[in-house]
C-alpha atoms as a PDB file:
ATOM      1  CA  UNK A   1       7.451  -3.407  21.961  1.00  0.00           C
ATOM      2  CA  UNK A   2       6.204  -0.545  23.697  1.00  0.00           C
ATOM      3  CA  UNK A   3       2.529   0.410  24.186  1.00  0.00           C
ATOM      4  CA  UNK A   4       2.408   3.829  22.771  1.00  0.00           C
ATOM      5  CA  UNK A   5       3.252   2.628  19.168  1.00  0.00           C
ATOM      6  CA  UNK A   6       1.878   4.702  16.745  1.00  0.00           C
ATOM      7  CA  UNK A   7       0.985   3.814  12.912  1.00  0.00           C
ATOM      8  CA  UNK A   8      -0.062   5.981  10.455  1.00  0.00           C
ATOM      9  CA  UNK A   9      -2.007   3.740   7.250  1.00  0.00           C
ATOM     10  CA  UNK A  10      -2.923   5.813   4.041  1.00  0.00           C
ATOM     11  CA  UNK A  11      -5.701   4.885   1.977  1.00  0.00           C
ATOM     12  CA  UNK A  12      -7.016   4.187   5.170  1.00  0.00           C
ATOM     13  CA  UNK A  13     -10.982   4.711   4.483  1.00  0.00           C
ATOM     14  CA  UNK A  14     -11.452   1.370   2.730  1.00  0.00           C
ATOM     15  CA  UNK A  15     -10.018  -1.975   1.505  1.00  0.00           C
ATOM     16  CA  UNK A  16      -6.469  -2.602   2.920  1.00  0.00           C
ATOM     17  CA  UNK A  17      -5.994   0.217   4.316  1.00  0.00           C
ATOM     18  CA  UNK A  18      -9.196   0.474   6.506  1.00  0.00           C
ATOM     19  CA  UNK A  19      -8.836  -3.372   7.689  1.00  0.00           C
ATOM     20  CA  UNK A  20      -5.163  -2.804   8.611  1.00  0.00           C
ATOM     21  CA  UNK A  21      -6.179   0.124  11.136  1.00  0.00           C
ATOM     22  CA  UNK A  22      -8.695  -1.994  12.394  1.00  0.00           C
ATOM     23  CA  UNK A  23      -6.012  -4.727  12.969  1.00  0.00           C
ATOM     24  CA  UNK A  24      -3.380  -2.754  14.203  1.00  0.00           C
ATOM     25  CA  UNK A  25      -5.416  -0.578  16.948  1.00  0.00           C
ATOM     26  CA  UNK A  26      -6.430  -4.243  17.997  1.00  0.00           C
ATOM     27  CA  UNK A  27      -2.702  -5.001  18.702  1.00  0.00           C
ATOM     28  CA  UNK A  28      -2.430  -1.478  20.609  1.00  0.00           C
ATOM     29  CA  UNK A  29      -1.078   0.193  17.753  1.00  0.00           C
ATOM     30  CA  UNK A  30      -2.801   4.217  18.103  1.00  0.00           C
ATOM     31  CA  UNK A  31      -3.532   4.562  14.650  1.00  0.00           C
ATOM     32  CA  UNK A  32      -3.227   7.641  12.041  1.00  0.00           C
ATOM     33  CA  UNK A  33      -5.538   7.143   9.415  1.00  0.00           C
ATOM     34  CA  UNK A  34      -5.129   9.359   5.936  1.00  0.00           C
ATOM     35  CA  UNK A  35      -7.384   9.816   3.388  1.00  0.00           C
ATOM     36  CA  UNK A  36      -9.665  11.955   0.847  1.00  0.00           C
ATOM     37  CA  UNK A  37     -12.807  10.866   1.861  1.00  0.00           C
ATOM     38  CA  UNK A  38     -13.629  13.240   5.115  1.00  0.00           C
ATOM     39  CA  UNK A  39     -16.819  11.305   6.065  1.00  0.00           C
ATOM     40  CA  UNK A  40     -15.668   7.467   5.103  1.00  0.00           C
ATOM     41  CA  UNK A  41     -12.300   8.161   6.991  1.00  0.00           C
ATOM     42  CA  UNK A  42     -15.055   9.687  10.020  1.00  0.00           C
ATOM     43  CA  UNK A  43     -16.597   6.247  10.175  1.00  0.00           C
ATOM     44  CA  UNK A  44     -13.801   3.984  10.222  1.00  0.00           C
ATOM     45  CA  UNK A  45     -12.409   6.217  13.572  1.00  0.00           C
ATOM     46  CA  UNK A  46     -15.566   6.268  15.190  1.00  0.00           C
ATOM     47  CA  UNK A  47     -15.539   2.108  14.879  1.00  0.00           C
ATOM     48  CA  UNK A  48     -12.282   2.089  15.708  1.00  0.00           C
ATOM     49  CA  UNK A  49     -12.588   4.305  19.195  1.00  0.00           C
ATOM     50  CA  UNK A  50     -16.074   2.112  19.679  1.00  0.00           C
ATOM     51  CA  UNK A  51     -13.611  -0.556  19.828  1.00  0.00           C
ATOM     52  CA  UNK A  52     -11.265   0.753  22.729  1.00  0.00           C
ATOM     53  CA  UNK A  53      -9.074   1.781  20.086  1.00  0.00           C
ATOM     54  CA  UNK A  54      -7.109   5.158  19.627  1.00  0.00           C
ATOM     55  CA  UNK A  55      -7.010   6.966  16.387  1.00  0.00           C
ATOM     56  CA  UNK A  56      -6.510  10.244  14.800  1.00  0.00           C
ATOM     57  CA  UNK A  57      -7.362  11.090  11.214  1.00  0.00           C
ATOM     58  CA  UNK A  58      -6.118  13.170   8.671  1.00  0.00           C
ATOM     59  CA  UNK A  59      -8.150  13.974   5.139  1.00  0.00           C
ATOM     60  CA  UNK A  60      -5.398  14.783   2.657  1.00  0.00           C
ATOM     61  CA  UNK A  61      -4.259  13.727  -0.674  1.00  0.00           C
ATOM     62  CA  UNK A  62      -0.945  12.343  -0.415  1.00  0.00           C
ATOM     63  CA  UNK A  63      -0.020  13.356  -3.787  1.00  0.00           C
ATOM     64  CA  UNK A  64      -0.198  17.050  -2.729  1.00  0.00           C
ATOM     65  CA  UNK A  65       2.997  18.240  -1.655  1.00  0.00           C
ATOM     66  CA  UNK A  66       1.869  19.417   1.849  1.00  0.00           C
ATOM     67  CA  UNK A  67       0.091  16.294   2.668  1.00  0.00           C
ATOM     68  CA  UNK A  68       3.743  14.572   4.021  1.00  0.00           C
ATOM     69  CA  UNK A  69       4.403  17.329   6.512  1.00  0.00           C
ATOM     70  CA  UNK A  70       0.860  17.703   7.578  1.00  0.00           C
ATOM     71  CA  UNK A  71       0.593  13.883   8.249  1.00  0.00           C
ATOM     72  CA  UNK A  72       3.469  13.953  10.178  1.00  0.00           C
ATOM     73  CA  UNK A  73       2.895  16.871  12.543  1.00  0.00           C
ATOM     74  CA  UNK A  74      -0.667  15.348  13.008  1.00  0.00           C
ATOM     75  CA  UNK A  75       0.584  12.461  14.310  1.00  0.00           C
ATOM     76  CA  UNK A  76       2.847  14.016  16.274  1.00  0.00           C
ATOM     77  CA  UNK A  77       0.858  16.053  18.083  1.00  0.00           C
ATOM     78  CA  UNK A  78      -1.441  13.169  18.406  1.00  0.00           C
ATOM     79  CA  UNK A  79       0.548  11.154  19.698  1.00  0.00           C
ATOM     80  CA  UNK A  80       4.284  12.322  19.946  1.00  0.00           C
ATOM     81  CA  UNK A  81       6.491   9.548  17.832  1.00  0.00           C
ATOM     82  CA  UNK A  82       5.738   7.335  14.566  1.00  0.00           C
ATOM     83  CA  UNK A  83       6.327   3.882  15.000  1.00  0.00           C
ATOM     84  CA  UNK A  84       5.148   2.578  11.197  1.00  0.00           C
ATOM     85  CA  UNK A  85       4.195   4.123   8.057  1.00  0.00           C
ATOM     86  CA  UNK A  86       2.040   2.162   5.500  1.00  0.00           C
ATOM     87  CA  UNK A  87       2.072   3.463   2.522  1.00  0.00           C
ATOM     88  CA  UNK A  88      -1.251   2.072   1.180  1.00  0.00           C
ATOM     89  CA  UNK A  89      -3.068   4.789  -0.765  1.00  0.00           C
ATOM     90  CA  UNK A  90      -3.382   3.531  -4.628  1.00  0.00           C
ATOM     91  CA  UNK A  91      -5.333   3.517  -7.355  1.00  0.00           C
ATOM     92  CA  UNK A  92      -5.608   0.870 -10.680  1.00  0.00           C
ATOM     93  CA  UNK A  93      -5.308   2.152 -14.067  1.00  0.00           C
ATOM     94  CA  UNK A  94      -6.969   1.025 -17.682  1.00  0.00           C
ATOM     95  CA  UNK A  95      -5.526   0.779 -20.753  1.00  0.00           C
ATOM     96  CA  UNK A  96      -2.695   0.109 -23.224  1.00  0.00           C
ATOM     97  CA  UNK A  97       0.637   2.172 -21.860  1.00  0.00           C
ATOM     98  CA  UNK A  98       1.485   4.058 -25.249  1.00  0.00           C
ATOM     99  CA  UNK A  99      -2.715   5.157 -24.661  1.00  0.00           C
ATOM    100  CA  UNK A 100      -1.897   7.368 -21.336  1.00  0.00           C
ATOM    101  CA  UNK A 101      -1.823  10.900 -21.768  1.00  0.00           C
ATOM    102  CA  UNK A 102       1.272  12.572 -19.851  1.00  0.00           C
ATOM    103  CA  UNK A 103      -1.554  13.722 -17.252  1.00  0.00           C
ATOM    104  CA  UNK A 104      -2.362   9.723 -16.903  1.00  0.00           C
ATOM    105  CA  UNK A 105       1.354   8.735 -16.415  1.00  0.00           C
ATOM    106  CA  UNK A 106       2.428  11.384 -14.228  1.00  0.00           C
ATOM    107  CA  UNK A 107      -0.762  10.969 -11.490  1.00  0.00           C
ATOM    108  CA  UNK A 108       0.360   6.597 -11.205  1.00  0.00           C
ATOM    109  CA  UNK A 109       4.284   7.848 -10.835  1.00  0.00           C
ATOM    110  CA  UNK A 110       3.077  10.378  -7.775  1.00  0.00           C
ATOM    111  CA  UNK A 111       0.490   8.013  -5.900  1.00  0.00           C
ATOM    112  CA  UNK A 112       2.431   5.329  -6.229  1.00  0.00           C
ATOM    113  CA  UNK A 113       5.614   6.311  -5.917  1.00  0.00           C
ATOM    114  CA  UNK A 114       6.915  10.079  -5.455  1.00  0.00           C
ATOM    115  CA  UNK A 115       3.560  10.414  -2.806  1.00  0.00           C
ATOM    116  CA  UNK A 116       5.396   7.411  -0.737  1.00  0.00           C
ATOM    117  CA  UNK A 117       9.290   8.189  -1.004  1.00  0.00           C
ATOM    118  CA  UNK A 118       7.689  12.213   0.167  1.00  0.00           C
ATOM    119  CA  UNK A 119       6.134  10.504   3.123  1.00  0.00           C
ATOM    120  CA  UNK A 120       9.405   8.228   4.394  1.00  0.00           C
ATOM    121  CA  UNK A 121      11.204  11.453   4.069  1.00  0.00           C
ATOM    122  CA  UNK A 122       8.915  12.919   5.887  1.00  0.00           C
ATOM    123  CA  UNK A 123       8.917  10.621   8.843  1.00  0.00           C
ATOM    124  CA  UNK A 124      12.809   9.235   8.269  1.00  0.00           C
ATOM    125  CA  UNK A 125      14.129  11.222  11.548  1.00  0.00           C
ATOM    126  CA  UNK A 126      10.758  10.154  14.389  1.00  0.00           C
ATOM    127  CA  UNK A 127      11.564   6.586  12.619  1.00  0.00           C
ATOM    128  CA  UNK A 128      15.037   6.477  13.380  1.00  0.00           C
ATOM    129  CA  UNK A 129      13.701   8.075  17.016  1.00  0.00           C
ATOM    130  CA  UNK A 130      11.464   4.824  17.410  1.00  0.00           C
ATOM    131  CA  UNK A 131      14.098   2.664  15.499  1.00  0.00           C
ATOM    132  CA  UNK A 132      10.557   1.829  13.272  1.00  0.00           C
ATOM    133  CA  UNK A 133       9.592   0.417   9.977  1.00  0.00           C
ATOM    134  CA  UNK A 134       8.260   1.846   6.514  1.00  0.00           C
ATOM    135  CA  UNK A 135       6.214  -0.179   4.471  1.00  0.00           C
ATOM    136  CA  UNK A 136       4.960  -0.042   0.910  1.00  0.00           C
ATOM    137  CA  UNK A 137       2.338  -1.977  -0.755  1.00  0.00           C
ATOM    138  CA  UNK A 138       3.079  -3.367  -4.350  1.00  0.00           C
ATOM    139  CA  UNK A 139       1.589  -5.577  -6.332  1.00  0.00           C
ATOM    140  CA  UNK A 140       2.354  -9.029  -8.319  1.00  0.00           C
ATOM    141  CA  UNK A 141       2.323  -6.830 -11.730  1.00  0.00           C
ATOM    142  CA  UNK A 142       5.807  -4.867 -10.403  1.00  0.00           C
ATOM    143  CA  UNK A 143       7.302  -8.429 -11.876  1.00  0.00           C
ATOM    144  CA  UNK A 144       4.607  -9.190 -14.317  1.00  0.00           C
ATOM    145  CA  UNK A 145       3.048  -6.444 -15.966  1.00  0.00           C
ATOM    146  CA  UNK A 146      -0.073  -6.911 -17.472  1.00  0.00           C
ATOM    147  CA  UNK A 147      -0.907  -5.801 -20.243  1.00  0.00           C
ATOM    148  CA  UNK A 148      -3.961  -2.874 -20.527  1.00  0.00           C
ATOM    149  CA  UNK A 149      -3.027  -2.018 -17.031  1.00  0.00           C
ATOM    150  CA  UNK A 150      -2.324   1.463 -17.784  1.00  0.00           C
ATOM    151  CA  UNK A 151       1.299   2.714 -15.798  1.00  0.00           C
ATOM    152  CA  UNK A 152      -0.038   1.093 -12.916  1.00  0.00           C
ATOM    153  CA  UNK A 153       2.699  -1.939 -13.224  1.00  0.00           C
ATOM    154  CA  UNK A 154       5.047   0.639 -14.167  1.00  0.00           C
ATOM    155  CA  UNK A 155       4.687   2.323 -10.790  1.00  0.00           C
ATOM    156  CA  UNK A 156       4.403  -0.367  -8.844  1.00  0.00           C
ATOM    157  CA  UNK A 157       7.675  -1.936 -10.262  1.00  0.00           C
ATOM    158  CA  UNK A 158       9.407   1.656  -9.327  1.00  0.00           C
ATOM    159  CA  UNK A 159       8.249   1.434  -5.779  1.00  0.00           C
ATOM    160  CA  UNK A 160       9.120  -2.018  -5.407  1.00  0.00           C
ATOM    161  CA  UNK A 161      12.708  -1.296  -6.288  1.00  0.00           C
ATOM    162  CA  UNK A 162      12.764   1.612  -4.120  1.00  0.00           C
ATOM    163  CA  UNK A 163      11.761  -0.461  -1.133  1.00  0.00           C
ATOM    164  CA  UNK A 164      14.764  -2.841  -1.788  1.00  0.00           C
ATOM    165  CA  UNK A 165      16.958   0.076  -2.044  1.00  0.00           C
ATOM    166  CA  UNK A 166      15.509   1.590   1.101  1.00  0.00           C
ATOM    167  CA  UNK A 167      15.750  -1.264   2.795  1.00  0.00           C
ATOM    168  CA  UNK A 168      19.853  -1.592   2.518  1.00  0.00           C
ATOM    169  CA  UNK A 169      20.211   2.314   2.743  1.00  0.00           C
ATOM    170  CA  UNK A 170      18.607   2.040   6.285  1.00  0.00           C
ATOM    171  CA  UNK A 171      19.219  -0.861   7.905  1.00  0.00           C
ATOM    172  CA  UNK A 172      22.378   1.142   9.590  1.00  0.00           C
ATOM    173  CA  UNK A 173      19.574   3.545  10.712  1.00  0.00           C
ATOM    174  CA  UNK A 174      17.480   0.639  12.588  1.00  0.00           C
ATOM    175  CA  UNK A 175      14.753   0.920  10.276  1.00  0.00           C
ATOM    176  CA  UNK A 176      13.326  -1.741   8.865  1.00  0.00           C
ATOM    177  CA  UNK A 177      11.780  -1.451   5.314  1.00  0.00           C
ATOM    178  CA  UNK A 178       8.639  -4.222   4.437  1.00  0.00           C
ATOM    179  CA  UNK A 179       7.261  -4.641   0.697  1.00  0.00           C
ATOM    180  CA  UNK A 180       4.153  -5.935   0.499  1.00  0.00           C
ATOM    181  CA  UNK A 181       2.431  -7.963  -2.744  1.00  0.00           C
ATOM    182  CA  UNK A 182      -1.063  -8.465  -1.094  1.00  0.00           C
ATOM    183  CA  UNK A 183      -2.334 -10.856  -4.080  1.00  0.00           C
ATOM    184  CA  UNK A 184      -5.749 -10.262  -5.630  1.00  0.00           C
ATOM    185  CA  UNK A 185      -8.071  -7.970  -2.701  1.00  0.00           C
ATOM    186  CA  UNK A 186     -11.636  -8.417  -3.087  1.00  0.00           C
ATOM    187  CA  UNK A 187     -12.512  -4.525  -2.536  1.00  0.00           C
ATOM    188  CA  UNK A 188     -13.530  -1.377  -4.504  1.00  0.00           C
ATOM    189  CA  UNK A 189      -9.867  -0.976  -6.116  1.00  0.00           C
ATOM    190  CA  UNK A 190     -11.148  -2.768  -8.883  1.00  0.00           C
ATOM    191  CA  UNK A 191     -14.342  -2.184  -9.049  1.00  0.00           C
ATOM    192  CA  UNK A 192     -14.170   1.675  -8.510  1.00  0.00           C
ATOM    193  CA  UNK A 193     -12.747   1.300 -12.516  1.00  0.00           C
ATOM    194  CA  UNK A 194     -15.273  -1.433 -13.630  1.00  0.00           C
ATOM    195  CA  UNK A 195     -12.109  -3.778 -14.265  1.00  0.00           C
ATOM    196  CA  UNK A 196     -12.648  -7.543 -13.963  1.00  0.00           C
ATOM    197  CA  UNK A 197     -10.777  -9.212 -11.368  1.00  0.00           C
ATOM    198  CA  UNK A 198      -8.251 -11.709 -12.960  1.00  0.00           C
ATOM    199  CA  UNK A 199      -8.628 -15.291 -12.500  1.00  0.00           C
ATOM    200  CA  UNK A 200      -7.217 -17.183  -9.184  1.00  0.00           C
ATOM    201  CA  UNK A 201      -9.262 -16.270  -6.595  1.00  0.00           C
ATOM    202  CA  UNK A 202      -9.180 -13.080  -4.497  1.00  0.00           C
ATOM    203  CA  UNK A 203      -8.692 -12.606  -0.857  1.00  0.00           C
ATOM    204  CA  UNK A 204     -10.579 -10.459   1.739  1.00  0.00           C
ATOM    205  CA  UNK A 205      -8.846  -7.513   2.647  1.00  0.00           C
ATOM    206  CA  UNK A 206      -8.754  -8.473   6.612  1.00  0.00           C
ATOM    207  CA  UNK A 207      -6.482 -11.236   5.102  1.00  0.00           C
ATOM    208  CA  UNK A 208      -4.161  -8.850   3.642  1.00  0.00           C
ATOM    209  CA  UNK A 209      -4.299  -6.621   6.842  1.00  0.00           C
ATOM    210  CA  UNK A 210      -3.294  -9.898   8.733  1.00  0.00           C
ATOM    211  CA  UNK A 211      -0.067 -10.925   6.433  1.00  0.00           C
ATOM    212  CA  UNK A 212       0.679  -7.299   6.415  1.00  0.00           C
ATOM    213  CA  UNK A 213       0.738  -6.978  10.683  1.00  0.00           C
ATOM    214  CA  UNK A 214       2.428  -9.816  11.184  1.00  0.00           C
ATOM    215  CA  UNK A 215       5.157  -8.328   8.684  1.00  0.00           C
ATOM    216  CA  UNK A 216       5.405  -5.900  10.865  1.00  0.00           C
ATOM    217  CA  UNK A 217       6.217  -7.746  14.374  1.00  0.00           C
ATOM    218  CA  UNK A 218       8.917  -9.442  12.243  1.00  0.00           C
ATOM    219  CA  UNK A 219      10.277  -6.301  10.433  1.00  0.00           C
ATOM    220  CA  UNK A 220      10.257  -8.646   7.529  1.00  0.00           C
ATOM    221  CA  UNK A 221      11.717  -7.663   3.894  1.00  0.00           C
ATOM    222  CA  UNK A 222       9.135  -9.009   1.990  1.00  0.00           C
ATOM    223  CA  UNK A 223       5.195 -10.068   3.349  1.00  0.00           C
ATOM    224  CA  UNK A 224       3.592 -12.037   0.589  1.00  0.00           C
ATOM    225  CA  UNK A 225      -0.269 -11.774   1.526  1.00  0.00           C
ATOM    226  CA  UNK A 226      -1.593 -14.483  -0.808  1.00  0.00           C
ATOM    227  CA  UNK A 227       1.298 -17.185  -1.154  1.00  0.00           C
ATOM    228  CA  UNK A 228      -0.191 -18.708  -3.995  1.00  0.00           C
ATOM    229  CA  UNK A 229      -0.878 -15.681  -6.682  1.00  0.00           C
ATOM    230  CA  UNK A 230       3.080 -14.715  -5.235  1.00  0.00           C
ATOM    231  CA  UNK A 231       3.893 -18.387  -7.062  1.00  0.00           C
ATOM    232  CA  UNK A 232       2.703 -17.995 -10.408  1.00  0.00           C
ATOM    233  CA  UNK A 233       3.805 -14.445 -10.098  1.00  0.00           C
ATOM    234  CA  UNK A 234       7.237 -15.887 -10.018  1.00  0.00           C
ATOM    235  CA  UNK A 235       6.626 -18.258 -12.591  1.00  0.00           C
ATOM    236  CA  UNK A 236       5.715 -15.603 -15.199  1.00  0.00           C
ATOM    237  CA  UNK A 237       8.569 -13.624 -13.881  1.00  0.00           C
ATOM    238  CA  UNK A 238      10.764 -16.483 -14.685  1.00  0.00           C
ATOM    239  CA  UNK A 239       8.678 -17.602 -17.864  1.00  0.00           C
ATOM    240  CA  UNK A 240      10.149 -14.193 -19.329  1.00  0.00           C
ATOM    241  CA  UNK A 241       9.116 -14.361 -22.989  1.00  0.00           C
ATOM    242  CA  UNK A 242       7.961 -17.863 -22.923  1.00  0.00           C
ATOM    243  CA  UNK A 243       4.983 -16.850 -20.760  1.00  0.00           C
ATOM    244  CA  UNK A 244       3.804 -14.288 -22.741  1.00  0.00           C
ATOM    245  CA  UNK A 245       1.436 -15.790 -24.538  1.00  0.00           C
ATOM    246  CA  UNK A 246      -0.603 -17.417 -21.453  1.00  0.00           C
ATOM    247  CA  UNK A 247      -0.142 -13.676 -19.512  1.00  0.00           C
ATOM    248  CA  UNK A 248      -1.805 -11.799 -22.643  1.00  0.00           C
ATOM    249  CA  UNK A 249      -4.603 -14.771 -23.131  1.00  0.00           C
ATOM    250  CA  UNK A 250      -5.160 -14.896 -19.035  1.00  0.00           C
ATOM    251  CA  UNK A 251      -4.337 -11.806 -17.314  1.00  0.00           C
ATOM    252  CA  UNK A 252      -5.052  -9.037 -19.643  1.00  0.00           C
ATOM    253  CA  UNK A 253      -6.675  -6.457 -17.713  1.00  0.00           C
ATOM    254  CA  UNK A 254     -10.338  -5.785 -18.991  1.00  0.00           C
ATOM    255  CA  UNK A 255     -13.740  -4.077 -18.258  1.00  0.00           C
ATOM    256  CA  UNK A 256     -16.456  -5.820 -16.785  1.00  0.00           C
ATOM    257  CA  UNK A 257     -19.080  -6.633 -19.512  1.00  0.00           C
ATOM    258  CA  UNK A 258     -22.323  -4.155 -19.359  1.00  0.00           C
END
């Protein structure tokens, strides 16, 4: 692999996103970072280049239709190809799915999935350049959805089929495409809502980062972070109606108790 690979990580300013830059500019990866947060996405560069890394940042929302093309060009200019693009930027929801209000649906759909097809499009002709890789985080509720989890399993289901359809529409390109279920991440995605994390354990986000990165040397299909939540993911998958009744008792999605 060359030296000069570049990587740009949304969402990059904290959980997964932040401790996959960290890993990746420690493999030589220069690193793009994107997110809202100007002076959180300041301090995660300025640890990174304390580090020997290299890094250039971009403060967008990827749900705004400019934020693909400025992204791109960014990195680009910063560094002249795109190896990788992690498509990491998400946010939970709350609540019963006949609840959301069209405004509710429509902002999961384009974070977590029109905001990531706009960005492969964006970067699909520096990927096939680099022969490179796209990657898109999911979640174990794209094959169980939970219930109170607002269109957030909806939109994570959508994006995990996309990434399987990607994956056979480009393999004649030399692109590899990687979908990620990261488990349970001990971070502020949850708590940002005041949702309680479900039972079985949750795993540090540097964890995550590491599965992730080592999906990438492979150009693997599918990186399962935490093996174990990925197993009785696929039991409740294969439950089907049977498993209802221990998903709704278990894994409801709830508030944390004032």
């Amino acid at each position: 692999m060359p030296e000069d690979r570049a990587l740009i990580v949304t969402g990059a300013s904290s959980g997964i996103g932040r401790a996959l830059a960290f890993a990746a500019a420690r493999e030589s990866y220069r690193v793009v970072l994107v997110a809202r947060r100007a002076e959180r996405l300041s301090e995660v560069a300025d640890e990174i280049r304390a580090e020997g890394g290299s890094v250039a940042t971009v403060v967008a929302d990827v749900i705004a239709p400019e934020a693909p093309s400025k992204v791109v060009g960014s990195a680009l200019q910063s560094f002249g190809r795109i190896d990788v693009l992690v498509n990491n930027a998400g946010a939970y929801a709350y609540g019963e799915l006949l609840d959301q209000s069209d405004a509710s649906l429509e902002a999961q759909w384009q974070l977590h999935v029109a905001a990531p097809i706009r960005f492969a499009r964006a970067a699909l002709p520096h990927l096939a350049t680099t022969r490179g890789q796209l990657v898109f985080l999911g979640s174990g509720v794209a094959r169980v959805p939970l219930p109170n989890a607002g269109a957030y399993s909806m939109g994570k289901a959508a994006i995990r089929a996309a990434a399987i359809q990607l994956r056979r529409e480009l393999r004649s390109r030399g692109i590899a495409v990687t979908y990620v279920d990261p488990g349970v991440v001990s971070s502020e995605f949850h708590s940002a809502q005041s949702i309680e994390r479900p039972p079985g354990g949750t795993i540090p986000p540097e964890r995550a980062a590491a599965a992730i990165l080592r999906g990438m040397k492979r150009r693997a299909a599918v990186v399962t972070a935490a093996p174990w939540q990925t197993a009785f993911t696929i039991l409740g998958e294969w439950g089907g109606a049977f498993a209802d009744p221990v998903v709704t008792r278990a894994f409801t999605v709830r508030r944390v108790k004032e």
